[in-house]
Protein backbone atom coordinates (compact mmCIF):
# COMPACT_ATOMS: atom_id res chain seq x y z
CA UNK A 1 106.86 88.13 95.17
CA UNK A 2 102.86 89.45 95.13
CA UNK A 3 100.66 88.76 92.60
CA UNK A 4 98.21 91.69 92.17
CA UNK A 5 95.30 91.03 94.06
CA UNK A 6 92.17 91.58 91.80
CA UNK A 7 88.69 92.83 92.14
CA UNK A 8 87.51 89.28 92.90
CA UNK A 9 90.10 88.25 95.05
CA UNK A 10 89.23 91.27 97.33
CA UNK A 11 86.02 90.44 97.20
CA UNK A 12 86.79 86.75 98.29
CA UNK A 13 88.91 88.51 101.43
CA UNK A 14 85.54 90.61 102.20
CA UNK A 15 83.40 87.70 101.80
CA UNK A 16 85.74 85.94 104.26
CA UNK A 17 85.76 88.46 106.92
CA UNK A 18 82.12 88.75 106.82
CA UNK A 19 81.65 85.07 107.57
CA UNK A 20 84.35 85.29 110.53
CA UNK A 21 82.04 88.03 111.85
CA UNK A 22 78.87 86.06 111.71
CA UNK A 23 80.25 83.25 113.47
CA UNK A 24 80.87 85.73 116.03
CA UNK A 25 77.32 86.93 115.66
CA UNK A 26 75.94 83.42 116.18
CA UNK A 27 77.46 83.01 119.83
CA UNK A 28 75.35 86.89 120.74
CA UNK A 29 76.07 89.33 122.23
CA UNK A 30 76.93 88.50 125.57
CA UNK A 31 79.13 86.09 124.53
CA UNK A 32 80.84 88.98 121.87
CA UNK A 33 80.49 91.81 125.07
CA UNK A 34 82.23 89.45 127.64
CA UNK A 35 85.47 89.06 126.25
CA UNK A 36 88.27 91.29 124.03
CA UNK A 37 89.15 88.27 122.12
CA UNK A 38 85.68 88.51 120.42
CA UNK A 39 85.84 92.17 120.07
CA UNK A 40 89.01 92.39 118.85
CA UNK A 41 88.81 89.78 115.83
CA UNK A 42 85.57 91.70 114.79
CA UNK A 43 87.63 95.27 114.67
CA UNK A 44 90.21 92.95 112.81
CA UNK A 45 87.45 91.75 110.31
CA UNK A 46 86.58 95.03 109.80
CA UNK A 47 89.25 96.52 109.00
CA UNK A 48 90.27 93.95 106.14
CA UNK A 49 86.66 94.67 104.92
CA UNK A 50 87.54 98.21 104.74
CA UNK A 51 91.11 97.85 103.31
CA UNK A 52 89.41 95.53 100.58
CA UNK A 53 86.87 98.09 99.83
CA UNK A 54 88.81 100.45 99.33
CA UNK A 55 91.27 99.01 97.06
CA UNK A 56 88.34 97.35 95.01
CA UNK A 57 88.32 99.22 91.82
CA UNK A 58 86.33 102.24 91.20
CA UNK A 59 84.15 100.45 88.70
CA UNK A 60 83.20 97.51 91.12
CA UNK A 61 82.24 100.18 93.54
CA UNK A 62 80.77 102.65 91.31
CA UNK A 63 78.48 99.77 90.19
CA UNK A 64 77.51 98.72 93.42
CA UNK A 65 76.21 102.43 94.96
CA UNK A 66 73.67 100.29 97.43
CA UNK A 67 76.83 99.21 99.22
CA UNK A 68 78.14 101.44 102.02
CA UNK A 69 81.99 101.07 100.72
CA UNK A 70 83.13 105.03 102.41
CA UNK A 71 81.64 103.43 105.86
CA UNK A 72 83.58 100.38 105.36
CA UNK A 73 87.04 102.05 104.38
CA UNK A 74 86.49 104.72 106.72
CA UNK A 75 86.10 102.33 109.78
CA UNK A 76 90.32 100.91 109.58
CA UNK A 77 91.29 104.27 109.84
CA UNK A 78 88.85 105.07 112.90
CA UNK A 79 89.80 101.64 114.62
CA UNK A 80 93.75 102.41 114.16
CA UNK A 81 93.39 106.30 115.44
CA UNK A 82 90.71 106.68 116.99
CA UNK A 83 90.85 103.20 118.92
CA UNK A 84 89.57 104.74 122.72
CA UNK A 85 86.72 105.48 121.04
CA UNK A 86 86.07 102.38 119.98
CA UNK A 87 82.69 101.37 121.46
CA UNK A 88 81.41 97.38 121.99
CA UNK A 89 77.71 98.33 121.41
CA UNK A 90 78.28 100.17 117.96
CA UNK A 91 80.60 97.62 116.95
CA UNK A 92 77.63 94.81 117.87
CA UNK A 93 75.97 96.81 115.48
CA UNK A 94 77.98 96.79 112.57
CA UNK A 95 78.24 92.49 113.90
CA UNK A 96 74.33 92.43 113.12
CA UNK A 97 75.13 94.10 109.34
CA UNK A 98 77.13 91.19 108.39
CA UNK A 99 74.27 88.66 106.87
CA UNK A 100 72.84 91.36 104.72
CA UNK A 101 76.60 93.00 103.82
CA UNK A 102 77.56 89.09 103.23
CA UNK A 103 74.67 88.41 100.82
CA UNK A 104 75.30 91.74 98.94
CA UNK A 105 79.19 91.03 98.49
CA UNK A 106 78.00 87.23 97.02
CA UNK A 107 76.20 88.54 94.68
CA UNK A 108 78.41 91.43 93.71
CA UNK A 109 81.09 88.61 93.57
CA UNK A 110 78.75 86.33 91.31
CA UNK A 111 78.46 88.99 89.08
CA UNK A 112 81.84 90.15 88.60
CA UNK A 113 83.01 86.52 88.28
């Protein structure tokens, strides 16, 4: 049986997979570039992130406008049918997003708590 997963648990799963991704980020780029493993936990991150955001609930996100949440749900969907497309260098990009999309979902999460 599921419990229903709430607006702060999803942001707790965001939160999560943001802090996965900056551990990446702290080993660089080379290190990220060199090997799938790396690259393929950070698509993985992502797409929770984007699954989360989009099941957050209108209000959370309509509150939070700042927040790039139709990027974030958008990217899953991109990863899953688009994935030949799916480029190391713009992913290292979204990779060097993470502190400031981390520090925005804290304080999102602080206030919703």
């Amino acid at each position: 049986m599921t419990g229903r997963r709430g607006d702060a648990i999803r942001l707790a799963d965001m939160l999560r997979s943001a802090t996965r991704i900056e551990e990446i980020r702290t080993r660089g780029y080379d290190a990220f570039a060199e090997t799938w493993v790396n690259q393929s936990a950070v698509i993985r991150e992502l797409e929770v992130l984007g699954e989360a955001a989009g099941l957050l609930s209108p209000a959370v996100r309509g509150s939070h406008p700042e927040v790039a949440w139709a990027k974030m749900r958008g990217f899953g969907s991109f990863a899953k049918h688009e994935y030949w497309r799916v480029d190391p260098a713009l992913l290292w990009k979204a990779v060097e997003e993470m502190p400031r999309l981390r520090s925005e979902l804290a304080r999102i999460a602080s206030d919703e708590a």
